[in-house]
PDB file of N, CA and C in Angstrom:
ATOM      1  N   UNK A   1      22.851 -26.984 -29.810  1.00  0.00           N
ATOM      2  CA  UNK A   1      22.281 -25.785 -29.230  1.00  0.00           C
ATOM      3  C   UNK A   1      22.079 -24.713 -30.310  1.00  0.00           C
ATOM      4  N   UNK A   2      22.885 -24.661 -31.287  1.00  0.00           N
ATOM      5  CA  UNK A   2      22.764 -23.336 -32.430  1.00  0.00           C
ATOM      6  C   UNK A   2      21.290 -23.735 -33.078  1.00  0.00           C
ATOM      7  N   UNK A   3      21.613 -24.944 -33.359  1.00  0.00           N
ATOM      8  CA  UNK A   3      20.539 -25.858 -34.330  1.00  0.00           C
ATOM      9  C   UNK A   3      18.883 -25.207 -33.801  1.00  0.00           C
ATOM     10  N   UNK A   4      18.834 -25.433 -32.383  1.00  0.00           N
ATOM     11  CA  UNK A   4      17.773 -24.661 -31.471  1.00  0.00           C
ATOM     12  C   UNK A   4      17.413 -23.354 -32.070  1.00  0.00           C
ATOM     13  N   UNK A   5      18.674 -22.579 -31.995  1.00  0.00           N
ATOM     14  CA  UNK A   5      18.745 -21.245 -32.165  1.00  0.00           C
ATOM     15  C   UNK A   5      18.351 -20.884 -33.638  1.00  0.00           C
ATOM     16  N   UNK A   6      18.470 -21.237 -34.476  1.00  0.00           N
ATOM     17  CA  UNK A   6      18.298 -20.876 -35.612  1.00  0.00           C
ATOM     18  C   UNK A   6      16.688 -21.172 -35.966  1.00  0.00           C
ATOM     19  N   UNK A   7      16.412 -22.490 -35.213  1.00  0.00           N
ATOM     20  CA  UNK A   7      14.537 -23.019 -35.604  1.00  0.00           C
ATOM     21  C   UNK A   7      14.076 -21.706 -34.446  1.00  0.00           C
ATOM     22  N   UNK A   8      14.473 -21.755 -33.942  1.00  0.00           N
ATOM     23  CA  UNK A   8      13.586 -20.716 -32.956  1.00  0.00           C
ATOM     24  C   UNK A   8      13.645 -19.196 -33.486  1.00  0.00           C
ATOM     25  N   UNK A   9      14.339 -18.809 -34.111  1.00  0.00           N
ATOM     26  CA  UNK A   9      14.300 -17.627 -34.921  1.00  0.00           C
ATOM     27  C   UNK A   9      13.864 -17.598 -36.379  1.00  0.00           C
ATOM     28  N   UNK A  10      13.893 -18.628 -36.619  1.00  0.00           N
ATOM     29  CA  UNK A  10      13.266 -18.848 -37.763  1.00  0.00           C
ATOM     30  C   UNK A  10      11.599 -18.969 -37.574  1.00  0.00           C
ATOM     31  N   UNK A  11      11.109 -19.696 -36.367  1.00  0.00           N
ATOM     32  CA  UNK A  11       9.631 -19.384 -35.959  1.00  0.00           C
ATOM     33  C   UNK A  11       9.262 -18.174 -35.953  1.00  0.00           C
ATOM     34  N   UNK A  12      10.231 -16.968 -35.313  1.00  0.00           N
ATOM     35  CA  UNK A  12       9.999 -15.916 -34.984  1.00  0.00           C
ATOM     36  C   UNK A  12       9.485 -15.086 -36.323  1.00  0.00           C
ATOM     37  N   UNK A  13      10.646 -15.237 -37.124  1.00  0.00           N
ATOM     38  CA  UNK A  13      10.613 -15.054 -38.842  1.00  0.00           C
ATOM     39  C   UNK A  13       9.110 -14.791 -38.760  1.00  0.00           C
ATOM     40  N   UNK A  14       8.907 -16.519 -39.358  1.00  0.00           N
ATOM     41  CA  UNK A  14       7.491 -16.700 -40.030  1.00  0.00           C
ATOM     42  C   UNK A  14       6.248 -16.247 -39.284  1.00  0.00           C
ATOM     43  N   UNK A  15       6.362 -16.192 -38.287  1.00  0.00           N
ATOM     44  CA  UNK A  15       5.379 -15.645 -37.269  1.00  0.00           C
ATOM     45  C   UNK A  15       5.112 -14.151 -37.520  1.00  0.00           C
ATOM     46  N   UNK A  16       6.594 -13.606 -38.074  1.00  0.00           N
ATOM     47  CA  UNK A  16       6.237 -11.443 -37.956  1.00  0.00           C
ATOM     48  C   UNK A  16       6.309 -11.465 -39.326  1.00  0.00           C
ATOM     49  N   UNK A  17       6.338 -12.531 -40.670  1.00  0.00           N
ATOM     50  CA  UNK A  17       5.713 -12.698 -41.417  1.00  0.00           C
ATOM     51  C   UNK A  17       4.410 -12.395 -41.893  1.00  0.00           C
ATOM     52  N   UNK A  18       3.816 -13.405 -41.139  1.00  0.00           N
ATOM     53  CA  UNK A  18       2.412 -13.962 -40.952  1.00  0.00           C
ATOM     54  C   UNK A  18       1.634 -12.630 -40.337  1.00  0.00           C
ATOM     55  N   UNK A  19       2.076 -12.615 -39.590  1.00  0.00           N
ATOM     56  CA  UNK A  19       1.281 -11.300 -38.657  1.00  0.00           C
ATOM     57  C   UNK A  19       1.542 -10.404 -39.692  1.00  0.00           C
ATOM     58  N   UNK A  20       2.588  -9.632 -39.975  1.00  0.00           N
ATOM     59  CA  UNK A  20       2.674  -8.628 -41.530  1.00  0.00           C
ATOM     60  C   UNK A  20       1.585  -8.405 -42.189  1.00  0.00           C
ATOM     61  N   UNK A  21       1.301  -9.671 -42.696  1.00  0.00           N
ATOM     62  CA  UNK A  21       0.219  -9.837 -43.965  1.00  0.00           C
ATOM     63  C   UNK A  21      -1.112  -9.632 -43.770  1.00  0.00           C
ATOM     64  N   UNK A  22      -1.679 -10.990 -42.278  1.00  0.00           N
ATOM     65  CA  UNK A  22      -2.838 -10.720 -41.911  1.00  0.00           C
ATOM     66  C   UNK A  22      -3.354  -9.572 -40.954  1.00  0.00           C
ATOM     67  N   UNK A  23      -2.820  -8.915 -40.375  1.00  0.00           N
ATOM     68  CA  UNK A  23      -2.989  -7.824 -39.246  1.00  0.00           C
ATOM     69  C   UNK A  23      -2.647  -6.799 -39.877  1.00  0.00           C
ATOM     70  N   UNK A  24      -3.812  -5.619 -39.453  1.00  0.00           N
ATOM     71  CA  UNK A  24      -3.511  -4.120 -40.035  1.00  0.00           C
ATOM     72  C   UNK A  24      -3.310  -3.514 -38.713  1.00  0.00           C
ATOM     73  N   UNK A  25      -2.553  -2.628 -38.869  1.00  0.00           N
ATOM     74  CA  UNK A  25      -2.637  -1.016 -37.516  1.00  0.00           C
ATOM     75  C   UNK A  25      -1.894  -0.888 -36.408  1.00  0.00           C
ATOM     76  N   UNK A  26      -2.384  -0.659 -35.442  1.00  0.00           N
ATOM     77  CA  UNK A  26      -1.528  -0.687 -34.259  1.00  0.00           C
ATOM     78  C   UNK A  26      -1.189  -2.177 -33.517  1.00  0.00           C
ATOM     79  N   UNK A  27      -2.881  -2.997 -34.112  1.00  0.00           N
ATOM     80  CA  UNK A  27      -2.601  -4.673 -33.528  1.00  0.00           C
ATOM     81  C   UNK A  27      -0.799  -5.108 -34.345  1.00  0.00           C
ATOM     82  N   UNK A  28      -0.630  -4.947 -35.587  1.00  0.00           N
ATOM     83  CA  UNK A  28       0.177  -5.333 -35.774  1.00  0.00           C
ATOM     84  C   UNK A  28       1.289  -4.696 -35.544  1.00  0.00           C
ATOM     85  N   UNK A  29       1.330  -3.835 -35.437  1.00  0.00           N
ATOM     86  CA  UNK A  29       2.997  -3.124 -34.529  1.00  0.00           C
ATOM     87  C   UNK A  29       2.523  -3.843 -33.190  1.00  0.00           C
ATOM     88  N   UNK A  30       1.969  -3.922 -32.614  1.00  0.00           N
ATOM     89  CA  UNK A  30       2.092  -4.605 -31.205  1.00  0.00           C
ATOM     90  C   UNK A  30       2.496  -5.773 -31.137  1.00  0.00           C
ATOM     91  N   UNK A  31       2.194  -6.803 -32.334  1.00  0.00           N
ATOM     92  CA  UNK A  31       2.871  -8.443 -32.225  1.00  0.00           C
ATOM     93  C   UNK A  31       4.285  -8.128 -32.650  1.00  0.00           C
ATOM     94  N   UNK A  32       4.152  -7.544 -33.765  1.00  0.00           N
ATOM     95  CA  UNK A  32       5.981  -7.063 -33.948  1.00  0.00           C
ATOM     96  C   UNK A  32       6.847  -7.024 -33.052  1.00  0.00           C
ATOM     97  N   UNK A  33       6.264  -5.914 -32.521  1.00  0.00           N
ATOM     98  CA  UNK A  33       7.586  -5.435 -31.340  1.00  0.00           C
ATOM     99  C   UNK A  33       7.267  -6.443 -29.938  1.00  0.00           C
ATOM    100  N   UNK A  34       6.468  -7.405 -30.013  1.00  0.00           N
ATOM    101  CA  UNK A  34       6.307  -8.767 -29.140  1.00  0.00           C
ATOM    102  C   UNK A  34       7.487  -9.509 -29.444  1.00  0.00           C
ATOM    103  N   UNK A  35       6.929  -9.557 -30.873  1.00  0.00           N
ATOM    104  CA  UNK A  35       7.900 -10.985 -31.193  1.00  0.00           C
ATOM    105  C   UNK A  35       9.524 -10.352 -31.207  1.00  0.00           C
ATOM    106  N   UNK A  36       9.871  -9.244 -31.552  1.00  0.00           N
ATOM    107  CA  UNK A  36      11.159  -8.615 -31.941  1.00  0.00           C
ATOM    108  C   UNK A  36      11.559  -8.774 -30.379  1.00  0.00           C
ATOM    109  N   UNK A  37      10.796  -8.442 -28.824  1.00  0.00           N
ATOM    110  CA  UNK A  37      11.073  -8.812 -27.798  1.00  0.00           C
ATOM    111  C   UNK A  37      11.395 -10.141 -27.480  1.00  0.00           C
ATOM    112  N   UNK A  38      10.721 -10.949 -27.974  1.00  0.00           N
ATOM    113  CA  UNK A  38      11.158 -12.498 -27.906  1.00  0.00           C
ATOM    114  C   UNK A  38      12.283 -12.883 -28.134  1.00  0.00           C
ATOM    115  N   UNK A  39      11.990 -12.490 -29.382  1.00  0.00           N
ATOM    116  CA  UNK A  39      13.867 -12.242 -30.622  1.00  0.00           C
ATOM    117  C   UNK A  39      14.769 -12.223 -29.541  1.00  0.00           C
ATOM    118  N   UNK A  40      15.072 -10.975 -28.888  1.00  0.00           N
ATOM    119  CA  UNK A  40      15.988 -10.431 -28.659  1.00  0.00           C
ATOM    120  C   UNK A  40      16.406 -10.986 -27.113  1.00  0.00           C
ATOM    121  N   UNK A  41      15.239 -11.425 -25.831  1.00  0.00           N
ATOM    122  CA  UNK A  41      15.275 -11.929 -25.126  1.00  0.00           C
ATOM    123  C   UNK A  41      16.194 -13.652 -25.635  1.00  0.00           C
ATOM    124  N   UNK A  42      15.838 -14.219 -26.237  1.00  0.00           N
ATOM    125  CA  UNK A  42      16.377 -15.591 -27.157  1.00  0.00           C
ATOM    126  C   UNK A  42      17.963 -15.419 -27.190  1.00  0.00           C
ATOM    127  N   UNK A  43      18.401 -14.505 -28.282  1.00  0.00           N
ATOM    128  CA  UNK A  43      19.622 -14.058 -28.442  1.00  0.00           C
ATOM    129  C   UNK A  43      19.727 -13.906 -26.837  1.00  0.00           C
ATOM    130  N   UNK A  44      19.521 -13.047 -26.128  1.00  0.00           N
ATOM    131  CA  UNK A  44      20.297 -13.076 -24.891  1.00  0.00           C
ATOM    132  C   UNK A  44      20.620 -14.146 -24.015  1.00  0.00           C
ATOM    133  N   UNK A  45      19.765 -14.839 -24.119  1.00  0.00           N
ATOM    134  CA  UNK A  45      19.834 -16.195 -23.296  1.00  0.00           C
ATOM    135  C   UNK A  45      20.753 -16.989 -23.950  1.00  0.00           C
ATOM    136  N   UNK A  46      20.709 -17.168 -25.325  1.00  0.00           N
ATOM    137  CA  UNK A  46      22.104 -17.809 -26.103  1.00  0.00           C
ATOM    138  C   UNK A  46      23.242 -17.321 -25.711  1.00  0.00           C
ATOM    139  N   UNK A  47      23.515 -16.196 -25.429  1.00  0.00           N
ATOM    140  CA  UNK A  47      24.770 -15.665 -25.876  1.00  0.00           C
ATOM    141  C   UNK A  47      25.437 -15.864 -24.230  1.00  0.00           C
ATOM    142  N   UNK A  48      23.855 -15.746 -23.114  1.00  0.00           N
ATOM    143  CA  UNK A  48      24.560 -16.283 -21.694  1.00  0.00           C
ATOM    144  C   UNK A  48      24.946 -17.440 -21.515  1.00  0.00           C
ATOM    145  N   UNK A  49      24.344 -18.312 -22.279  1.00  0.00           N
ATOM    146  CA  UNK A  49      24.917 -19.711 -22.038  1.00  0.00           C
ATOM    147  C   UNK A  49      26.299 -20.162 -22.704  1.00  0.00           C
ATOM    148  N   UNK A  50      27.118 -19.033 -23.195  1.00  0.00           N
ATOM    149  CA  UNK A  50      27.967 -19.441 -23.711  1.00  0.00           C
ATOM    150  C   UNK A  50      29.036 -18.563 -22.794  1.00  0.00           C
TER     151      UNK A  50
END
């Protein structure tokens, strides 16, 4: 289950990476704070299943 946890945040990573580089302006604060929602939704669901 961690093993999960770590590839799945690690997608998240490369994804607000990626978006960083190619996206200028407000589009890219908007995937940010998407993905940082994802993030953080993830962690929560981990931390309930335990």
């Amino acid at each position: 289950m961690q093993t999960r946890l770590y590839c799945a945040m690690g997608a998240f990573a490369v994804l607000a990476t990626l978006a960083w580089f190619t996206l200028d302006g407000v589009f890219r604060a908007g995937v940010c704070v998407f993905l940082a929602g994802m993030a953080a939704k993830t962690l929560i669901a981990y931390k309930a299943r335990w």
